[in-house]
PDB file of N, CA and C in Angstrom:
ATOM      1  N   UNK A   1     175.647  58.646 147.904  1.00  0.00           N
ATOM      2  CA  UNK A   1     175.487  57.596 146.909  1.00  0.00           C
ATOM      3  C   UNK A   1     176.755  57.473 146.087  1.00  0.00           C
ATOM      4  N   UNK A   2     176.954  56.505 145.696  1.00  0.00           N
ATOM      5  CA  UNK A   2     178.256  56.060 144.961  1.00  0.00           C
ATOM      6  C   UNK A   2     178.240  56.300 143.389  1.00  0.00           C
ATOM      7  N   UNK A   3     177.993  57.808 143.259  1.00  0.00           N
ATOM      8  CA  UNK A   3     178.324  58.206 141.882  1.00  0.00           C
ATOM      9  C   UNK A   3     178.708  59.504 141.413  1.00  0.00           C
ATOM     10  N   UNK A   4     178.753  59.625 140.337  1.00  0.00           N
ATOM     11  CA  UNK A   4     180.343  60.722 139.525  1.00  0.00           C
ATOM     12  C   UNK A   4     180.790  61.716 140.697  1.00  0.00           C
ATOM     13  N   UNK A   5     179.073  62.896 140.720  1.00  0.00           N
ATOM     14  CA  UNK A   5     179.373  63.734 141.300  1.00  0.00           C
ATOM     15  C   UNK A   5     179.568  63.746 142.553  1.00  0.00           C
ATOM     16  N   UNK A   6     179.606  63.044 143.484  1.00  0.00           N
ATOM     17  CA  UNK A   6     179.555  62.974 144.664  1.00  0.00           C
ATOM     18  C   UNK A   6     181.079  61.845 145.025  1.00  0.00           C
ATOM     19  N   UNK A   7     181.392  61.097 144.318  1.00  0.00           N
ATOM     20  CA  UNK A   7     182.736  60.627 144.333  1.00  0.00           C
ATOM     21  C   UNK A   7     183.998  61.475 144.339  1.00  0.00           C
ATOM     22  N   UNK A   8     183.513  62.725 143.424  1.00  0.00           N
ATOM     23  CA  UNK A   8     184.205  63.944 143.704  1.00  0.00           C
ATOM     24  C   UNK A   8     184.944  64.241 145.171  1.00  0.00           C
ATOM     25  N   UNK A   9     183.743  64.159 146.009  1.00  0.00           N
ATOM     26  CA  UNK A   9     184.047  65.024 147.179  1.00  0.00           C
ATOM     27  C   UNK A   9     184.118  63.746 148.447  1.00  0.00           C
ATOM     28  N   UNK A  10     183.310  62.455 148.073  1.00  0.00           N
ATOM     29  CA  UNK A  10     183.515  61.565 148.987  1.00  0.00           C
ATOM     30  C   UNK A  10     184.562  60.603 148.436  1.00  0.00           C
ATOM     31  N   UNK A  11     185.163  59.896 149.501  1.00  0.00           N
ATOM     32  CA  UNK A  11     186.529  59.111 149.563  1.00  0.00           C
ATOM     33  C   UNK A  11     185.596  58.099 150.758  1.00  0.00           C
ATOM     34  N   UNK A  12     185.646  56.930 150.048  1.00  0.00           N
ATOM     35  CA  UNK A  12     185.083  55.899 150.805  1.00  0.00           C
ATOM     36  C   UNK A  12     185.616  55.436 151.915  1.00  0.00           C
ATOM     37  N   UNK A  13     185.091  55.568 153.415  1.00  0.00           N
ATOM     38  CA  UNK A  13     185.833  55.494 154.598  1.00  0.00           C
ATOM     39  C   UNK A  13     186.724  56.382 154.970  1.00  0.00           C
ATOM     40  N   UNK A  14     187.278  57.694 153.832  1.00  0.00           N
ATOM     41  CA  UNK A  14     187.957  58.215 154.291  1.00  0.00           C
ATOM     42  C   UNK A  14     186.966  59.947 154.515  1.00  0.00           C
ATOM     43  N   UNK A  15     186.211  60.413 153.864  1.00  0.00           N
ATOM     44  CA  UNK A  15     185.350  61.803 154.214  1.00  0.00           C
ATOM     45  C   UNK A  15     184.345  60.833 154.035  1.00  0.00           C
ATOM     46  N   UNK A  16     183.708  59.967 154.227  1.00  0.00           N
ATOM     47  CA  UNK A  16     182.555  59.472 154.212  1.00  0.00           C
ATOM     48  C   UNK A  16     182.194  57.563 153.806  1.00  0.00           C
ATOM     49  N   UNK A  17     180.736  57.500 153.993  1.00  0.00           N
ATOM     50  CA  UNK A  17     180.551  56.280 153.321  1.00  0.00           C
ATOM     51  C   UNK A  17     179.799  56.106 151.868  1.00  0.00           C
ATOM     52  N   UNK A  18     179.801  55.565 151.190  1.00  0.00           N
ATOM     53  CA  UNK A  18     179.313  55.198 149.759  1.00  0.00           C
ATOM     54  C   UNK A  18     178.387  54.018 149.870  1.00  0.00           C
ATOM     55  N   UNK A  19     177.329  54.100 149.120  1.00  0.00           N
ATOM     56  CA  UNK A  19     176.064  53.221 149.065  1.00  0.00           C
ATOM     57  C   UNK A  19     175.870  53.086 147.522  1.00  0.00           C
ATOM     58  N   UNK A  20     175.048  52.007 147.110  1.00  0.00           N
ATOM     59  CA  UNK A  20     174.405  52.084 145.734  1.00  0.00           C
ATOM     60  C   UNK A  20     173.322  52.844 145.483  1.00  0.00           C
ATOM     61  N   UNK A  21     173.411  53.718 144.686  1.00  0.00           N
ATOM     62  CA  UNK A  21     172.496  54.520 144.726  1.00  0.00           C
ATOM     63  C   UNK A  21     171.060  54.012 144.667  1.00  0.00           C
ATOM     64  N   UNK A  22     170.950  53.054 144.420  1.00  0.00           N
ATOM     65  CA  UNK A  22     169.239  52.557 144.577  1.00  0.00           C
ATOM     66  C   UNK A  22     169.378  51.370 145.573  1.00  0.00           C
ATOM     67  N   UNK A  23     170.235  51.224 146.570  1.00  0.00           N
ATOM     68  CA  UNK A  23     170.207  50.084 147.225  1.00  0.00           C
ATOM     69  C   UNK A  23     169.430  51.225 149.106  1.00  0.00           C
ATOM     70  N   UNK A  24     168.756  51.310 149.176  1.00  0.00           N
ATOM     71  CA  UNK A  24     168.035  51.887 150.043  1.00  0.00           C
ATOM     72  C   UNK A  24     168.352  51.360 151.324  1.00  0.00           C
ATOM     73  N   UNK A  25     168.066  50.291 151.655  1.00  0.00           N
ATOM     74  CA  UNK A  25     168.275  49.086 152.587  1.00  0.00           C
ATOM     75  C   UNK A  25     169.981  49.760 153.076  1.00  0.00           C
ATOM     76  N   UNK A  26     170.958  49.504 152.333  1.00  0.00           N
ATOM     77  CA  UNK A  26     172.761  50.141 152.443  1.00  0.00           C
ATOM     78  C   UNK A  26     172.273  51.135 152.983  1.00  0.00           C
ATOM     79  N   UNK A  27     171.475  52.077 152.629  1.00  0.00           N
ATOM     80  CA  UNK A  27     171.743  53.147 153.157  1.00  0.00           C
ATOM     81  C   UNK A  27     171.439  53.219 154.314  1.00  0.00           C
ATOM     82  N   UNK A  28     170.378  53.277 154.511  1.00  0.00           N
ATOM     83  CA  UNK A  28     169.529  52.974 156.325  1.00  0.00           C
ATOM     84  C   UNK A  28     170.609  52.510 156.409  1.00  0.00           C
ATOM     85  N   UNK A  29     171.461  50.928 156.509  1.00  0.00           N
ATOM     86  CA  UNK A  29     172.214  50.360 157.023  1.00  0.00           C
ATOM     87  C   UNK A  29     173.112  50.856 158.185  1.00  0.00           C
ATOM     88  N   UNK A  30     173.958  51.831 156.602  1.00  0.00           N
ATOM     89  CA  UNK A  30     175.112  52.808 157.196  1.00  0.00           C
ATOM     90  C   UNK A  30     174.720  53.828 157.795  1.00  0.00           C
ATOM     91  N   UNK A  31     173.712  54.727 157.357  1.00  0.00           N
ATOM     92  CA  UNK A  31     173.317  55.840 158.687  1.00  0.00           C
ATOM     93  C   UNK A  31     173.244  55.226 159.830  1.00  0.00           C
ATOM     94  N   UNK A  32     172.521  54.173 159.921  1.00  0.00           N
ATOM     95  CA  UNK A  32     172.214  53.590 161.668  1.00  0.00           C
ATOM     96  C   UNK A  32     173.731  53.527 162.604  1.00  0.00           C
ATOM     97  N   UNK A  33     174.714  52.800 161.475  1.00  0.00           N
ATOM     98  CA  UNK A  33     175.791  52.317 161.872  1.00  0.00           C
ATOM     99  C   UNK A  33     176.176  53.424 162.212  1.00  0.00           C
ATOM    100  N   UNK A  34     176.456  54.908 161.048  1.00  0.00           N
ATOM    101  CA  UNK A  34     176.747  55.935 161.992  1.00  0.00           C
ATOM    102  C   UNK A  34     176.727  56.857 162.764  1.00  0.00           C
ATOM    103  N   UNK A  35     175.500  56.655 163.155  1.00  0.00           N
ATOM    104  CA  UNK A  35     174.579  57.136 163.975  1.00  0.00           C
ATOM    105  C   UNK A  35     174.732  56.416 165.473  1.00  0.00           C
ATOM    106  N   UNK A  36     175.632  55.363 165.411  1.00  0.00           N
ATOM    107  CA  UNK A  36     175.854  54.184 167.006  1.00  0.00           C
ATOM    108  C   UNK A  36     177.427  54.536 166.512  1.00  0.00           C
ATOM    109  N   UNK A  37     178.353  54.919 165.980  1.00  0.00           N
ATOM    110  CA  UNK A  37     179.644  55.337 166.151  1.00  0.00           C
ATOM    111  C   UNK A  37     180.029  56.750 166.244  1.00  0.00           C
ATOM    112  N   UNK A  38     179.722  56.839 167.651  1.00  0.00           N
ATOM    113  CA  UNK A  38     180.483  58.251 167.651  1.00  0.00           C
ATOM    114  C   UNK A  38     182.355  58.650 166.934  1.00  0.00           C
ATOM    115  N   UNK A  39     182.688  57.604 167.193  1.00  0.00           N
ATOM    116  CA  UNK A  39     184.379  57.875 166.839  1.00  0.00           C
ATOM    117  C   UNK A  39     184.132  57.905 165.211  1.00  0.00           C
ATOM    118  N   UNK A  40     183.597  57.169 164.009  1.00  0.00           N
ATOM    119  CA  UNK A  40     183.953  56.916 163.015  1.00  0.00           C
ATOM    120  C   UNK A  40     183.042  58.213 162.644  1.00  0.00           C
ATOM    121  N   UNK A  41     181.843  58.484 163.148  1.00  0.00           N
ATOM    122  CA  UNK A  41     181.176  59.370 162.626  1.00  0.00           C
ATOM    123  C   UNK A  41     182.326  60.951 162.932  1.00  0.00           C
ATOM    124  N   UNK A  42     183.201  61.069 163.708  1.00  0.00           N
ATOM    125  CA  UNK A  42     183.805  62.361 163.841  1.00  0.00           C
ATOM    126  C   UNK A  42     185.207  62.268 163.114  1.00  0.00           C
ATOM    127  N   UNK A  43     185.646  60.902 162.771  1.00  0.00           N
ATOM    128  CA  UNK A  43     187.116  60.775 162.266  1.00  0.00           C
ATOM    129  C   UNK A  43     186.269  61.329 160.554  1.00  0.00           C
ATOM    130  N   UNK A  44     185.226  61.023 160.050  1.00  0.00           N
ATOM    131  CA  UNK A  44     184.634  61.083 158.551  1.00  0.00           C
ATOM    132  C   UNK A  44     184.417  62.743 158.636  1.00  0.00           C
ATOM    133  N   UNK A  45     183.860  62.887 159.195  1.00  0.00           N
ATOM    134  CA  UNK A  45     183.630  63.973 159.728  1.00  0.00           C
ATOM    135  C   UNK A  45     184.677  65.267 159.805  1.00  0.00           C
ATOM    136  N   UNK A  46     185.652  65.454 160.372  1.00  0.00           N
ATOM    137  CA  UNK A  46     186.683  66.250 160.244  1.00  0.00           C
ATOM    138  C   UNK A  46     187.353  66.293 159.132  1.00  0.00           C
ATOM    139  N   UNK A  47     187.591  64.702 158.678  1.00  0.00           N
ATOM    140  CA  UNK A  47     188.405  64.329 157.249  1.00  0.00           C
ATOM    141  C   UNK A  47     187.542  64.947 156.007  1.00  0.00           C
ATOM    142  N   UNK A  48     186.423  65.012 155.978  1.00  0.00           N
ATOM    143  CA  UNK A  48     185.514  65.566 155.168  1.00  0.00           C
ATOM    144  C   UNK A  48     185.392  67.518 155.002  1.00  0.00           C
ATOM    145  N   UNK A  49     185.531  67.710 156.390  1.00  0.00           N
ATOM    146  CA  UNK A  49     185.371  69.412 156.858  1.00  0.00           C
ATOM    147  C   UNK A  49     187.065  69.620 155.857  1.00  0.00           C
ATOM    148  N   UNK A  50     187.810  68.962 156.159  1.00  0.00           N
ATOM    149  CA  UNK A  50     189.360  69.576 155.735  1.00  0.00           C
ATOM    150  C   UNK A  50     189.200  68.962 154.265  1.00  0.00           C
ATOM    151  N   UNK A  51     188.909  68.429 153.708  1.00  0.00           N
ATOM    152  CA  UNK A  51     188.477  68.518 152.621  1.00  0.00           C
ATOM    153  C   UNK A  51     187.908  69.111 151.392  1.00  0.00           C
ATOM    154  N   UNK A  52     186.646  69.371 152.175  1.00  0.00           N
ATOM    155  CA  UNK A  52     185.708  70.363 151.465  1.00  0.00           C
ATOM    156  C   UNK A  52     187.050  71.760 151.669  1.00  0.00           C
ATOM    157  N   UNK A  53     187.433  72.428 153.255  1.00  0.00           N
ATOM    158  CA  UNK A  53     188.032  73.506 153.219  1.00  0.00           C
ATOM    159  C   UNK A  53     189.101  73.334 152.107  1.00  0.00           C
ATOM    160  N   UNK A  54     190.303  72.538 151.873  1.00  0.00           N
ATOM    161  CA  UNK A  54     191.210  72.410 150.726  1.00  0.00           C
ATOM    162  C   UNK A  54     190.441  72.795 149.382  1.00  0.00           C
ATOM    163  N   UNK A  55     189.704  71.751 149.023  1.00  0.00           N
ATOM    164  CA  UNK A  55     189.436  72.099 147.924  1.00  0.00           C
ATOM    165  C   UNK A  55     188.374  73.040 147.339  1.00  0.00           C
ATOM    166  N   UNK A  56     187.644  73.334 148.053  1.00  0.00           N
ATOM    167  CA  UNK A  56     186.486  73.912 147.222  1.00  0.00           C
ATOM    168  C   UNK A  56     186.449  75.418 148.512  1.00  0.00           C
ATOM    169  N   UNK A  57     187.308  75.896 148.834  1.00  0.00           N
ATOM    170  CA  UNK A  57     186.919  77.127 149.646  1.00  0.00           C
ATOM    171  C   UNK A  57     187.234  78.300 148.646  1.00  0.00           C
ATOM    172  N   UNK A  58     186.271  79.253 148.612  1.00  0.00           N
ATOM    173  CA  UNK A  58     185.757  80.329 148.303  1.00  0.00           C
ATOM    174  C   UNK A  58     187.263  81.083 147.546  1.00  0.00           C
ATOM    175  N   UNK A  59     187.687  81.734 149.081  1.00  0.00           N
ATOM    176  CA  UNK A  59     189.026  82.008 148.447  1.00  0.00           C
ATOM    177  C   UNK A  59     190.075  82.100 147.902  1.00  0.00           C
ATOM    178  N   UNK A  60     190.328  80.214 148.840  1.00  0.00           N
ATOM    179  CA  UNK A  60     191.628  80.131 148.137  1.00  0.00           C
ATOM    180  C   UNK A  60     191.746  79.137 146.829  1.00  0.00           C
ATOM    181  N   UNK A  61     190.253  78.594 146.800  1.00  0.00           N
ATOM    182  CA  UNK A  61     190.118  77.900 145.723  1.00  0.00           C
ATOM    183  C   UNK A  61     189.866  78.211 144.298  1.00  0.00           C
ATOM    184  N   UNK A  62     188.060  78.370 144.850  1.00  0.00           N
ATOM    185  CA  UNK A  62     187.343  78.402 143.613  1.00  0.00           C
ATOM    186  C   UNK A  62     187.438  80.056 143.288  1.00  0.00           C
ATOM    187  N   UNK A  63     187.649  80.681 143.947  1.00  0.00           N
ATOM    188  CA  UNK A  63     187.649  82.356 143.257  1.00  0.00           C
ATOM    189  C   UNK A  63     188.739  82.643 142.674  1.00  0.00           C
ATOM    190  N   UNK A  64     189.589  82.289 143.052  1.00  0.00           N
ATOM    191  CA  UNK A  64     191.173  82.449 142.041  1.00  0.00           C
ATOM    192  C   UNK A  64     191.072  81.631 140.604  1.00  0.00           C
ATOM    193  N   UNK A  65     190.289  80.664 140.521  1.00  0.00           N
ATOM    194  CA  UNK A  65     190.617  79.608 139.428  1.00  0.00           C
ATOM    195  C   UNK A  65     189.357  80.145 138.907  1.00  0.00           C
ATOM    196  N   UNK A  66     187.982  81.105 138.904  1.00  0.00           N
ATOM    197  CA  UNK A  66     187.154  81.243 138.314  1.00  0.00           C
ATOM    198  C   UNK A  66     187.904  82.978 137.637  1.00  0.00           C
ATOM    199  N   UNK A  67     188.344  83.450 138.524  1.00  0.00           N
ATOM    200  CA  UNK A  67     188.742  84.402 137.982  1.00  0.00           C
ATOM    201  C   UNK A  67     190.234  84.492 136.752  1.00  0.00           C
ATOM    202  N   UNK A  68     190.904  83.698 137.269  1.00  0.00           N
ATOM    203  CA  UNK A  68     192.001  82.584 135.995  1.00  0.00           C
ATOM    204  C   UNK A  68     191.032  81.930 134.498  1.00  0.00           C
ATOM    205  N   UNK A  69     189.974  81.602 135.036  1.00  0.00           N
ATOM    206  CA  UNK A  69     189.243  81.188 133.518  1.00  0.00           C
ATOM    207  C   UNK A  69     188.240  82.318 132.981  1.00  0.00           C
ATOM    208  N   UNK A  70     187.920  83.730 133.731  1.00  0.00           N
ATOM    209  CA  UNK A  70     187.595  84.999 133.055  1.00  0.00           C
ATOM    210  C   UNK A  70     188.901  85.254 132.234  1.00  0.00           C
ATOM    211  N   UNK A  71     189.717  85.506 133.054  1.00  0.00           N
ATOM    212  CA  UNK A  71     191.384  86.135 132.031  1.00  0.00           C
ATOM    213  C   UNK A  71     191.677  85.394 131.075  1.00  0.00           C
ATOM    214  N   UNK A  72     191.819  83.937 131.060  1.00  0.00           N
ATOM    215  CA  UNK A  72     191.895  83.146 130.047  1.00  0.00           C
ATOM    216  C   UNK A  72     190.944  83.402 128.853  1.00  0.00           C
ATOM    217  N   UNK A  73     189.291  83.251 129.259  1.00  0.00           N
ATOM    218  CA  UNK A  73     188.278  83.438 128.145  1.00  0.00           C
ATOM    219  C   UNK A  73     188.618  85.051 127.515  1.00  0.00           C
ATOM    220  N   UNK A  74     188.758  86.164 128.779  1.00  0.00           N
ATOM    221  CA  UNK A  74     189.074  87.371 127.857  1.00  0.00           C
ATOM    222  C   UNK A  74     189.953  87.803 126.890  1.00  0.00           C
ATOM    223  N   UNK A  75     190.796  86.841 127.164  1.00  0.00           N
ATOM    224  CA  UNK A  75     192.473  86.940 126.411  1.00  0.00           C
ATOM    225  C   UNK A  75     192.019  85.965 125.208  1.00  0.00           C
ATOM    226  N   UNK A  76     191.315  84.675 125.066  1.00  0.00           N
ATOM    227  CA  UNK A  76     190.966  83.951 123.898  1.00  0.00           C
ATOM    228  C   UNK A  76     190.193  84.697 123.048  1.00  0.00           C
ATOM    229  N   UNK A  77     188.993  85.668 123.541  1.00  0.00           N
ATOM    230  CA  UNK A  77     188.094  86.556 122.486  1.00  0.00           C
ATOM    231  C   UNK A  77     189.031  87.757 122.113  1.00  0.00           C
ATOM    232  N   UNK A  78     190.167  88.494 122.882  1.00  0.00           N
ATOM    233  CA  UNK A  78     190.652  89.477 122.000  1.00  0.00           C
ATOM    234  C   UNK A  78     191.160  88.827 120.922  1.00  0.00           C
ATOM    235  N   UNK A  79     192.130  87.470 121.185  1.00  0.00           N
ATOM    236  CA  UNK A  79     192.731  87.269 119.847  1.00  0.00           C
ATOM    237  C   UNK A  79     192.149  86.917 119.385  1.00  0.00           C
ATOM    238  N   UNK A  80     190.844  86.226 118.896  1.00  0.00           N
ATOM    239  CA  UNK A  80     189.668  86.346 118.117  1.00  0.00           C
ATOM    240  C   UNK A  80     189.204  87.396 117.342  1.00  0.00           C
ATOM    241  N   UNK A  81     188.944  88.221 117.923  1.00  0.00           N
ATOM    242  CA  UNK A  81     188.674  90.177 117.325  1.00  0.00           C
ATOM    243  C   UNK A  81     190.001  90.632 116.904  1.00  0.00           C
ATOM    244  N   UNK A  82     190.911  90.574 116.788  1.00  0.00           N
ATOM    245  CA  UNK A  82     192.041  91.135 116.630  1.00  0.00           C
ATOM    246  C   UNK A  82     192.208  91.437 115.361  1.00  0.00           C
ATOM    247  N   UNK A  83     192.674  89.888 115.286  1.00  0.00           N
ATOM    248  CA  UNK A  83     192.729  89.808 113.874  1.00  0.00           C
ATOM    249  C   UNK A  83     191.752  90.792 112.383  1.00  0.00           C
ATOM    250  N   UNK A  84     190.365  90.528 112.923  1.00  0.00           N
ATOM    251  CA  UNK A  84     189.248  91.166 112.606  1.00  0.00           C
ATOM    252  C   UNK A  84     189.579  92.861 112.496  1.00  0.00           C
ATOM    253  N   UNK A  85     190.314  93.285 113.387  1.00  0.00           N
ATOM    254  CA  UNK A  85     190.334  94.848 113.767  1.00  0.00           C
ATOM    255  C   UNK A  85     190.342  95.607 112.220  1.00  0.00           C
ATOM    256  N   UNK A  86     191.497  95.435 111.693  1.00  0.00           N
ATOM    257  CA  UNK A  86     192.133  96.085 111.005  1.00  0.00           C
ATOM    258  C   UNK A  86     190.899  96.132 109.339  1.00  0.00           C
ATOM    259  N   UNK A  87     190.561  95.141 109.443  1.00  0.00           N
ATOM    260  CA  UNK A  87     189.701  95.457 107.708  1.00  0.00           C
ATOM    261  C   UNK A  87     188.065  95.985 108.467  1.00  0.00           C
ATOM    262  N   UNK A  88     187.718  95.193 109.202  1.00  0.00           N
ATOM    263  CA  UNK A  88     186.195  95.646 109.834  1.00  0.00           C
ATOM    264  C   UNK A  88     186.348  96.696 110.040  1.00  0.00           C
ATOM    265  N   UNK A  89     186.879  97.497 110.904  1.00  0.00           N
ATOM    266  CA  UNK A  89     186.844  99.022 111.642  1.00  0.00           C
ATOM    267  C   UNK A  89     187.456  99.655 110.496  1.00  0.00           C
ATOM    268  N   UNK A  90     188.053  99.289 109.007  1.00  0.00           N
ATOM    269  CA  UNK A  90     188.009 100.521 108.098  1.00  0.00           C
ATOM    270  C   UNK A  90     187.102 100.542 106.916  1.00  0.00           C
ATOM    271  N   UNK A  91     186.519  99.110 107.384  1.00  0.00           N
ATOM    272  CA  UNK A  91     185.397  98.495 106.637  1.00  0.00           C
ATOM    273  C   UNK A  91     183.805  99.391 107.041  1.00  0.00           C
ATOM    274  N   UNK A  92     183.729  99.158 108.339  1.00  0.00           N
ATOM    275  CA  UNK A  92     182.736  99.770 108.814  1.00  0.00           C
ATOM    276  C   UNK A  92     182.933 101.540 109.471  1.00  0.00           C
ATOM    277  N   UNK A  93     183.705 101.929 109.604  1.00  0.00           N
ATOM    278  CA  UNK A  93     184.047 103.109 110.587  1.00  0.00           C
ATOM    279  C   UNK A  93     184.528 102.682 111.741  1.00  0.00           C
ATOM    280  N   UNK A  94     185.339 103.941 111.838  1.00  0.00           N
ATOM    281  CA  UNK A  94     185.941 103.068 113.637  1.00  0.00           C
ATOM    282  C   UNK A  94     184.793 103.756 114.787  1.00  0.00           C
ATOM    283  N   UNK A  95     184.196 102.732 115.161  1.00  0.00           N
ATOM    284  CA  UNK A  95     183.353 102.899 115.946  1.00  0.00           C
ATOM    285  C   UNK A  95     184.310 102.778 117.354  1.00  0.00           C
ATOM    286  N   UNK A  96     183.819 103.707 118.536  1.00  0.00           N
ATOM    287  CA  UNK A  96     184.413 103.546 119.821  1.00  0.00           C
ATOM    288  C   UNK A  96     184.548 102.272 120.372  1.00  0.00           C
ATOM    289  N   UNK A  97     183.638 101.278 120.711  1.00  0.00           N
ATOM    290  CA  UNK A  97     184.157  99.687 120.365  1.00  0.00           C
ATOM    291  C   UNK A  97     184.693  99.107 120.248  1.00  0.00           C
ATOM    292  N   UNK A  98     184.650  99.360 118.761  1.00  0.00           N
ATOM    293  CA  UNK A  98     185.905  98.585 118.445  1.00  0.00           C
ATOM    294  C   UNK A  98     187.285  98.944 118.153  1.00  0.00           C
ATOM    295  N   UNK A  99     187.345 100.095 118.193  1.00  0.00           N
ATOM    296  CA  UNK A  99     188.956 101.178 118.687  1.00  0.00           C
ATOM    297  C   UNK A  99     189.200 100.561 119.602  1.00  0.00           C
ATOM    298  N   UNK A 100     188.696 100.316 120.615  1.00  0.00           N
ATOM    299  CA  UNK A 100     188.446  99.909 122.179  1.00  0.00           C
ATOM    300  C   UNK A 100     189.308  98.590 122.052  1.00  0.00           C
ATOM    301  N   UNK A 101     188.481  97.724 121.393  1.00  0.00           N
ATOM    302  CA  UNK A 101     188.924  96.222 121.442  1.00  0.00           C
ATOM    303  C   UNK A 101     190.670  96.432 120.367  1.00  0.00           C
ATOM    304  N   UNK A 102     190.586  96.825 119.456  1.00  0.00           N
ATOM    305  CA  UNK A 102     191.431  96.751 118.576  1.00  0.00           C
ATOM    306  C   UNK A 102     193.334  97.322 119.057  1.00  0.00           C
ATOM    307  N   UNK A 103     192.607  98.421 120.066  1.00  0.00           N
ATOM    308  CA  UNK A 103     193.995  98.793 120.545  1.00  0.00           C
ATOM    309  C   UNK A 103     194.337  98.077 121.405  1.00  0.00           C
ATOM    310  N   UNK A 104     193.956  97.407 122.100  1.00  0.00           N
ATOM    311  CA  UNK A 104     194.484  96.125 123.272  1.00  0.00           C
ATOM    312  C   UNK A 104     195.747  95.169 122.822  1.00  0.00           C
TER     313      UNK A 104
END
């Protein structure tokens, strides 16, 4: 269907076809159509497989860039606490914790 999330990953004619999402009738349309084209159904088809593999594979994609936005978020909350270290932990006791966080 021809919307946000799925525009993402489909390219009209090029990894696939696009319909209105409530136009039902389009859709049947185009399955039938590619369902009687073997060639267009395998050119969408491959263009789509190398696609999905580029962008969204496990390894070289999404696990490097999820693990890039752990390091990022961990590195934004120390300097958050940081600052904090020095009056809290003589404020409260130096608890193991926050020794922990504070010497980083």
């Amino acid at each position: 269907s021809d919307t946000a999330p799925v525009l993402e990953a489909i390219k009209h004619d090029e990894t696939g076809w696009l319909t209105d999402f409530f136009d039902a009738d389009a859709l049947v349309e185009k399955a039938n159509a590619l369902l009687e084209d073997k060639e267009t159904r395998a050119r969408l088809g491959k263009a789509a497989r190398a696609f999905v593999l580029k962008t969204y594979d496990l390894k070289t994609q999404c696990l490097p860039k999820q693990l890039e936005w752990v390091v990022r978020f961990g590195e934004a909350l120390i300097k958050d606490v940081r600052p904090q270290c020095a009056t809290d932990v003589r404020a409260q006791g130096s608890r193991p914790r926050q020794r922990a966080l504070c010497q980083r």
